[in-house]
Protein backbone atom coordinates (compact mmCIF):
# COMPACT_ATOMS: atom_id res chain seq x y z
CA UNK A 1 13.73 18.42 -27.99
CA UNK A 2 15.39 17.17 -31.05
CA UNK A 3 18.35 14.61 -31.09
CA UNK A 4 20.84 13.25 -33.54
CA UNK A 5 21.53 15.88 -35.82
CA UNK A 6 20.07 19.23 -34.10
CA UNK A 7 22.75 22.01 -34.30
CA UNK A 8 25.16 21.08 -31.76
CA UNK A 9 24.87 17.22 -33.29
CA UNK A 10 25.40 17.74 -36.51
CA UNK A 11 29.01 17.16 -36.29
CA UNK A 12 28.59 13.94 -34.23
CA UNK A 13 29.10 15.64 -30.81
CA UNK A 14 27.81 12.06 -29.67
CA UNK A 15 31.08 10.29 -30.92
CA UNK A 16 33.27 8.52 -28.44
CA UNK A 17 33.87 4.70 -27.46
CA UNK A 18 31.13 1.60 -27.39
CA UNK A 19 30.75 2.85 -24.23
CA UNK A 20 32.57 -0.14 -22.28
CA UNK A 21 33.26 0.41 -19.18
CA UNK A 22 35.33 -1.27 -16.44
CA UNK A 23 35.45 -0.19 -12.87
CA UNK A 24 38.56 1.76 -13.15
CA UNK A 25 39.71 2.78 -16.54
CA UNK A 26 37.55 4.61 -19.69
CA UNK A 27 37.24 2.50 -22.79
CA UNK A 28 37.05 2.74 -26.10
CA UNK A 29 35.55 1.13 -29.30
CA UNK A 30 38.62 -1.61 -28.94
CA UNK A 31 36.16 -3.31 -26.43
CA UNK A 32 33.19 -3.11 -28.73
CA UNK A 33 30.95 -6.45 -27.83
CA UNK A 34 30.22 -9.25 -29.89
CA UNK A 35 26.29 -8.97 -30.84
CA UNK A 36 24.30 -12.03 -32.90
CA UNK A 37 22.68 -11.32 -35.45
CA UNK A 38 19.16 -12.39 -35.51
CA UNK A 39 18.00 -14.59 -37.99
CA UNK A 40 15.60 -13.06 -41.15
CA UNK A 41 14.41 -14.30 -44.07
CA UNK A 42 13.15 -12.92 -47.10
CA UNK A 43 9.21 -12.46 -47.32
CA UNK A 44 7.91 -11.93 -50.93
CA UNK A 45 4.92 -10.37 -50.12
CA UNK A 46 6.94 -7.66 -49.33
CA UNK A 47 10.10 -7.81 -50.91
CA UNK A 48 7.54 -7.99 -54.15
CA UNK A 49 6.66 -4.14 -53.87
CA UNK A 50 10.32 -2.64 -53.73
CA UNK A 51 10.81 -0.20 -56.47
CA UNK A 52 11.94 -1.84 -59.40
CA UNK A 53 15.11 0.37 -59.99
CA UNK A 54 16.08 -0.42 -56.23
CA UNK A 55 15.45 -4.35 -56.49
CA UNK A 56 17.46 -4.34 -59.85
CA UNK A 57 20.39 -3.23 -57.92
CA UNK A 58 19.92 -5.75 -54.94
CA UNK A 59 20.95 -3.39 -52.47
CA UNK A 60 19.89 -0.14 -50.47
CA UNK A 61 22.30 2.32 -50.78
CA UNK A 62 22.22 3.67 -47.02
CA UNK A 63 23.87 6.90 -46.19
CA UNK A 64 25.19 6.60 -42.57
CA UNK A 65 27.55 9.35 -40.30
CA UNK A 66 29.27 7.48 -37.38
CA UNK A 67 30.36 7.13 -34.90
CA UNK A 68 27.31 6.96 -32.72
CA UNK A 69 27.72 3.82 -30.29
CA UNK A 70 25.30 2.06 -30.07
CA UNK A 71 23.80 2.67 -33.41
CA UNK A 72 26.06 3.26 -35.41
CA UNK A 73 29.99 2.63 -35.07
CA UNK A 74 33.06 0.44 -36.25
CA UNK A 75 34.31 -2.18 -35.62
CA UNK A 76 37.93 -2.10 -34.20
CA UNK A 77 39.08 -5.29 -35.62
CA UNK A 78 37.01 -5.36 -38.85
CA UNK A 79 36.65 -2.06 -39.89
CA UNK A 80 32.71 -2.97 -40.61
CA UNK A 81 29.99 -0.28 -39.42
CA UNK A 82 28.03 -2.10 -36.81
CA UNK A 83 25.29 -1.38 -33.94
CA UNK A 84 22.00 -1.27 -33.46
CA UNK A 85 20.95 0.37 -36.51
CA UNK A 86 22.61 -1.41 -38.51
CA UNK A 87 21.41 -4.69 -37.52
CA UNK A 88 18.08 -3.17 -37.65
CA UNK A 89 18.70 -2.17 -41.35
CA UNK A 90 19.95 -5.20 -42.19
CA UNK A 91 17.01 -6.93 -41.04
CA UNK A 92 14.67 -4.57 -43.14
CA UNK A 93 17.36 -5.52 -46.01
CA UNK A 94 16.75 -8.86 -45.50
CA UNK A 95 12.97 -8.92 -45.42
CA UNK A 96 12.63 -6.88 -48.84
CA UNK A 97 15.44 -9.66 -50.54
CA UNK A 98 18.24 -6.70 -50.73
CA UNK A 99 21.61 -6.47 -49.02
CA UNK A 100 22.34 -2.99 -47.03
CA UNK A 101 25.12 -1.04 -48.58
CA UNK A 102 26.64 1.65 -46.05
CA UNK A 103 28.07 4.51 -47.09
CA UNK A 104 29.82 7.06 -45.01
CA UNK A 105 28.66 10.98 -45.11
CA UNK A 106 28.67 13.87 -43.20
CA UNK A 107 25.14 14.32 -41.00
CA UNK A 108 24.30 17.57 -42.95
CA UNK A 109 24.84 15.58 -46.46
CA UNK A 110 22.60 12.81 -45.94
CA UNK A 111 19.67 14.01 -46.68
CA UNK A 112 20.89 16.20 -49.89
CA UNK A 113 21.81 13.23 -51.20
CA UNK A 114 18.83 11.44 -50.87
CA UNK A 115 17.68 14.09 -52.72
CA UNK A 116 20.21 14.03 -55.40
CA UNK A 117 19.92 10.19 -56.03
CA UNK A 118 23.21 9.09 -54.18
CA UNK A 119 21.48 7.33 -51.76
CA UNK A 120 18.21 5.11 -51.02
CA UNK A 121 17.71 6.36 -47.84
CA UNK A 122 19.76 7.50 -44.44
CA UNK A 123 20.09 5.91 -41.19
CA UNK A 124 21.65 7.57 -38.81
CA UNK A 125 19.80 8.28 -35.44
CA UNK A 126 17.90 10.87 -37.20
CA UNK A 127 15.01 12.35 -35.67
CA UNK A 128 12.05 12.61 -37.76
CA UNK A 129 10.76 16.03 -37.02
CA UNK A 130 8.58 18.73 -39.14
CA UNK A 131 11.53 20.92 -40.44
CA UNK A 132 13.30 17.92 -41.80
CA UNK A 133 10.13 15.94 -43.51
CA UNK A 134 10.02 19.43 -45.90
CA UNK A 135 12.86 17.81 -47.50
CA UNK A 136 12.57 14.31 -47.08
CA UNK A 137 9.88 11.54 -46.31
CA UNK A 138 10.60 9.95 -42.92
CA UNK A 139 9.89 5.84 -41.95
CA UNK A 140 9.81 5.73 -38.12
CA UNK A 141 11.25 2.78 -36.32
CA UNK A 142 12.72 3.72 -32.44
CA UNK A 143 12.27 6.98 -29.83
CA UNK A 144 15.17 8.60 -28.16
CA UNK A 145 15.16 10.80 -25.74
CA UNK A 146 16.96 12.27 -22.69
CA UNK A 147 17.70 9.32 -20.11
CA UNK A 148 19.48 9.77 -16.74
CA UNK A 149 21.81 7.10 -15.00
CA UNK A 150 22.91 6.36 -11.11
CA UNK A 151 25.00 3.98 -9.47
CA UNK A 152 23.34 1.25 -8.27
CA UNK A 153 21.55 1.55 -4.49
CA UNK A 154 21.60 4.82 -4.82
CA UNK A 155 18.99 7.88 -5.56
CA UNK A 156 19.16 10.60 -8.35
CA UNK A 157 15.85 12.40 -9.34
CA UNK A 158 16.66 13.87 -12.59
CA UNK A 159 14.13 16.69 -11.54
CA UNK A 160 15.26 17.62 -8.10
CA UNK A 161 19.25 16.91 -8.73
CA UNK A 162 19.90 20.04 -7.03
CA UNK A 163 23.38 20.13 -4.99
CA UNK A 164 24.52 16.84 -7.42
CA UNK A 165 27.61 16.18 -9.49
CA UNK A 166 26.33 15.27 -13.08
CA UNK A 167 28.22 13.85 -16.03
CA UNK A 168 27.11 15.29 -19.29
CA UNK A 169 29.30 14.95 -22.70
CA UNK A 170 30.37 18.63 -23.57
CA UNK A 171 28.33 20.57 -26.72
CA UNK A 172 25.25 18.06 -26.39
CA UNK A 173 22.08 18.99 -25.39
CA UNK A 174 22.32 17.64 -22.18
CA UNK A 175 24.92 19.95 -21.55
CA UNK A 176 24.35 23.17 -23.15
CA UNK A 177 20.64 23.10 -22.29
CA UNK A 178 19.20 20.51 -20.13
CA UNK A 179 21.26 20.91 -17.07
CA UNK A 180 21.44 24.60 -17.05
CA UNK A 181 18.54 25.02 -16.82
CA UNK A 182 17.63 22.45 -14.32
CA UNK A 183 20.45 24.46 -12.01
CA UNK A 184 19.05 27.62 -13.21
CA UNK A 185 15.63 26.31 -11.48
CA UNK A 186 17.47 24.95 -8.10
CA UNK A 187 18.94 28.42 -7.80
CA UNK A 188 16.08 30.13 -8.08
CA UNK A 189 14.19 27.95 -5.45
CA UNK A 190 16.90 28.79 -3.05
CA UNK A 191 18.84 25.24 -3.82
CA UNK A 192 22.07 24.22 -4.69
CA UNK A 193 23.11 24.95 -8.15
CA UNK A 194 24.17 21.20 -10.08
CA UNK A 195 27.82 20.76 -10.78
CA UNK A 196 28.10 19.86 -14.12
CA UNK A 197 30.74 18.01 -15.22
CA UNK A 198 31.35 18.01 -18.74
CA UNK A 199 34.03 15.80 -20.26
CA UNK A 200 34.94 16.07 -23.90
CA UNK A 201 33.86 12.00 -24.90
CA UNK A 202 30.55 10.11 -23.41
CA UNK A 203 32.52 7.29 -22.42
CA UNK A 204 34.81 9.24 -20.31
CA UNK A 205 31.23 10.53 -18.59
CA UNK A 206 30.31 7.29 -18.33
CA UNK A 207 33.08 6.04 -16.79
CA UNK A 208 33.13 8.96 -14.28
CA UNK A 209 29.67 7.27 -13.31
CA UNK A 210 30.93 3.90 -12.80
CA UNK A 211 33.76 4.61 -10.32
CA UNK A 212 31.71 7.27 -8.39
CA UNK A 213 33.47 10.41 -9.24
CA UNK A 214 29.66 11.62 -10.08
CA UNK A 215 26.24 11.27 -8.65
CA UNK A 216 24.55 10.66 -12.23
CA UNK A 217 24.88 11.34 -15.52
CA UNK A 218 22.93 12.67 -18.76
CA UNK A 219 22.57 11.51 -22.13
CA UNK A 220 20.53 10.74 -24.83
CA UNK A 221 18.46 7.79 -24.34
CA UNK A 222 20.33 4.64 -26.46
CA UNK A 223 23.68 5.91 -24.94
CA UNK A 224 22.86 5.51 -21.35
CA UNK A 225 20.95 2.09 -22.15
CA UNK A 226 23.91 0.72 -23.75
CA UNK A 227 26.38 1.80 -21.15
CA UNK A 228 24.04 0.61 -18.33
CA UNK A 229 23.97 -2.51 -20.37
CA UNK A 230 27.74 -2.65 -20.21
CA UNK A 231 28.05 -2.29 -16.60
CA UNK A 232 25.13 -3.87 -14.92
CA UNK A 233 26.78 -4.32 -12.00
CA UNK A 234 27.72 -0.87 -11.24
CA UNK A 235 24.95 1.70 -13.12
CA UNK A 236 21.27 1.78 -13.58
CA UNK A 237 18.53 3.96 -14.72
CA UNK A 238 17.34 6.72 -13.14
CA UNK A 239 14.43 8.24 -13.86
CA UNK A 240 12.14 7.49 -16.80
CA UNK A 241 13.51 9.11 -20.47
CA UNK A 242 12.23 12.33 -21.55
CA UNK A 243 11.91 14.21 -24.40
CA UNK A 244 11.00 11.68 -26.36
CA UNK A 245 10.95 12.23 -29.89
CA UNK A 246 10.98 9.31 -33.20
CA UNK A 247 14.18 8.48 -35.19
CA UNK A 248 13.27 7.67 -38.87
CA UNK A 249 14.80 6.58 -41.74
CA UNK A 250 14.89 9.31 -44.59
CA UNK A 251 14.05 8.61 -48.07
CA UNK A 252 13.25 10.50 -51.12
CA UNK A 253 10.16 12.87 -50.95
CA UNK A 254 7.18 11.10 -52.11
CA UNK A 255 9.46 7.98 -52.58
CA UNK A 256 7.47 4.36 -53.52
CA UNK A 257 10.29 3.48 -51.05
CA UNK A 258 9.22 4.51 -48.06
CA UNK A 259 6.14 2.21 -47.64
CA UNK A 260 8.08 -0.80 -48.57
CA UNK A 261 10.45 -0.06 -45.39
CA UNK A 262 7.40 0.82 -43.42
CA UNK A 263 5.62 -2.60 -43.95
CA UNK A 264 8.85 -4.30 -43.78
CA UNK A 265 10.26 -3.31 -40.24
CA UNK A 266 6.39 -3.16 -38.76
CA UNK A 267 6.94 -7.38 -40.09
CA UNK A 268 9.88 -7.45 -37.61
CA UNK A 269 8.04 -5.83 -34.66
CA UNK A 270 5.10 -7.83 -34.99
CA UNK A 271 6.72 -10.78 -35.42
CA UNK A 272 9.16 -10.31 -31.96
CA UNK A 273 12.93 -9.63 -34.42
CA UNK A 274 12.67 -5.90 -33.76
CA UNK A 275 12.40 -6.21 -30.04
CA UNK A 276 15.19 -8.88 -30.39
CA UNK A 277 17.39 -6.90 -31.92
CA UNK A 278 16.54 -3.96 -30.03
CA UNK A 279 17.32 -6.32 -26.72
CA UNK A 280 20.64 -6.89 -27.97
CA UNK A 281 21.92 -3.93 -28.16
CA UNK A 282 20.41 -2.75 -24.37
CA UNK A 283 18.08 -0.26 -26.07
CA UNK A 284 14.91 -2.05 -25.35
CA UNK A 285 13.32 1.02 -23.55
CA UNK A 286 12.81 2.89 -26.78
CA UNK A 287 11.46 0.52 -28.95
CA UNK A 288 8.14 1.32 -30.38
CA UNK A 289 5.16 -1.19 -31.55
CA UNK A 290 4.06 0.96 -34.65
CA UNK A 291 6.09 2.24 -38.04
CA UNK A 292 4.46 4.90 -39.69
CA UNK A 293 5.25 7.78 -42.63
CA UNK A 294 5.92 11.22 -41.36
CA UNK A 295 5.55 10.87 -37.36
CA UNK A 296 6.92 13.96 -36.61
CA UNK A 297 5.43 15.26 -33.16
CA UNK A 298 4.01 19.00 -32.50
């Protein structure tokens, strides 16, 4: 499956609240949490071999669509983009002696302009898959997928749900083709059809979750870790994720760029800032161990 950005994502179907949940009431980015930043330093091995026209500037120039809590969001009280990603990118920033320089776009415009020079490079929960690295060279740094989540002491297989109540956000994948056809398959084994229950923000599914008005619910990967973050008490995983594909940053075809940011964020992951940072945010589960060029799968 593809994620950010597929058809039914390209107009941020994923957008909603942090994801903040209390036991009664849905919540909204107004509750956004306060995440440190970890600590990075420049390393001149590396920040030596950024393209000289970028390091004149002293800043990448990152095209970014939001919101998408929690990569990619703003802050309520300071207006700044925040999340995951960004942290991640400033860290890369950091490590090459640059500053990260958001810029708001549409999904579908990122990558044109990369292409046309507006931007560096996009970050935006992208996946890197074979249709899209035609246009655009891809630096891999995370995998998303599908990820299910329960209430805590209780039991939802994600592959036998059959008879359940499940939360899904309404045009996403999980809800125009994963559960369908997972009730498509109890039918036909003589089973319970799943009740989907779609609701028009992910928070509001979450939330469903948390005060048992569902038996699970459906989303892609980072959105259930962060809301299972949020409510430890209440939710938990259930299941392993799925459908795992790579996110990647986009950059210019054939771009001197590309290996600088490769080299730089495989420097946080071996050095333990990437899984940091990755911690902080609850999103642990799809951190990977190796950057490379152009990892689209199949």
């Amino acid at each position: 499956m593809d994620f950010r950005g597929r058809a039914l994502r390209a107009a941020c179907v994923l957008a909603g609240g942090a994801l903040v949940l209390s036991a009664c009431t849905s919540t909204t980015e107004t509750d956004s949490p306060k995440v440190d930043k970890v600590e990075v330093a420049k390393v001149d091995a590396i920040a030596a071999k950024v393209p000289a026209d970028v390091a004149s500037s002293g800043k990448l120039t990152v095209g970014v669509n939001i919101p998408y809590a929690p990569n990619e969001y703003k802050d309520p009280n300071s207006g700044k983009i925040v999340g995951f990603d960004v942290d991640l990118m400033d860290a890369v920033a950091k490590v090459l002696g640059l500053s990260a320089d958001y810029k708001e776009s549409d999904f579908e415009k990122i990558i044109p302009a990369i292409e046309a020079g507006t931007y560096n490079l996009g970050m935006s929960s992208m996946t890197d898959n074979a249709e899209r690295e035609k246009t655009a060279d891809f630096v891999t740094y995370f995998n998303a997928g599908s990820q299910w989540a329960q209430q805590k002491g209780k039991t939802v297989d994600p592959n036998n749900a059959c008879g359940k109540r499940v939360a899904v956000q309404r045009t996403t994948v999980q809800d125009t083709d994963e559960i369908p056809a997972k009730s498509a398959a109890c039918v036909a084994a003589g089973k319970p059809e799943i009740t989907k229950v779609a609701y028009d923000e992910q928070s509001a599914a979450a939330t469903a979750l948390v005060n048992g008005q569902v038996d699970a619910m459906s989303a892609d990967s980072p959105v259930t870790a962060y809301a299972i973050k949020q409510n430890q008490s209440t939710i938990e995983a259930a299941g392993q994720l799925f459908d795992a594909a790579p996110y990647g940053w986009p950059v210019k075809k054939g771009s001197a760029l590309a290996p600088v940011l490769r080299e730089a964020v495989q420097y946080l992951m071996d050095n333990g800032q990437y899984r940091k940072i990755t911690e902080n945010w609850g999103v642990q589960e799809g951190a990977i161990t190796k950057s490379v060029i152009n990892g689209a799968q199949g």
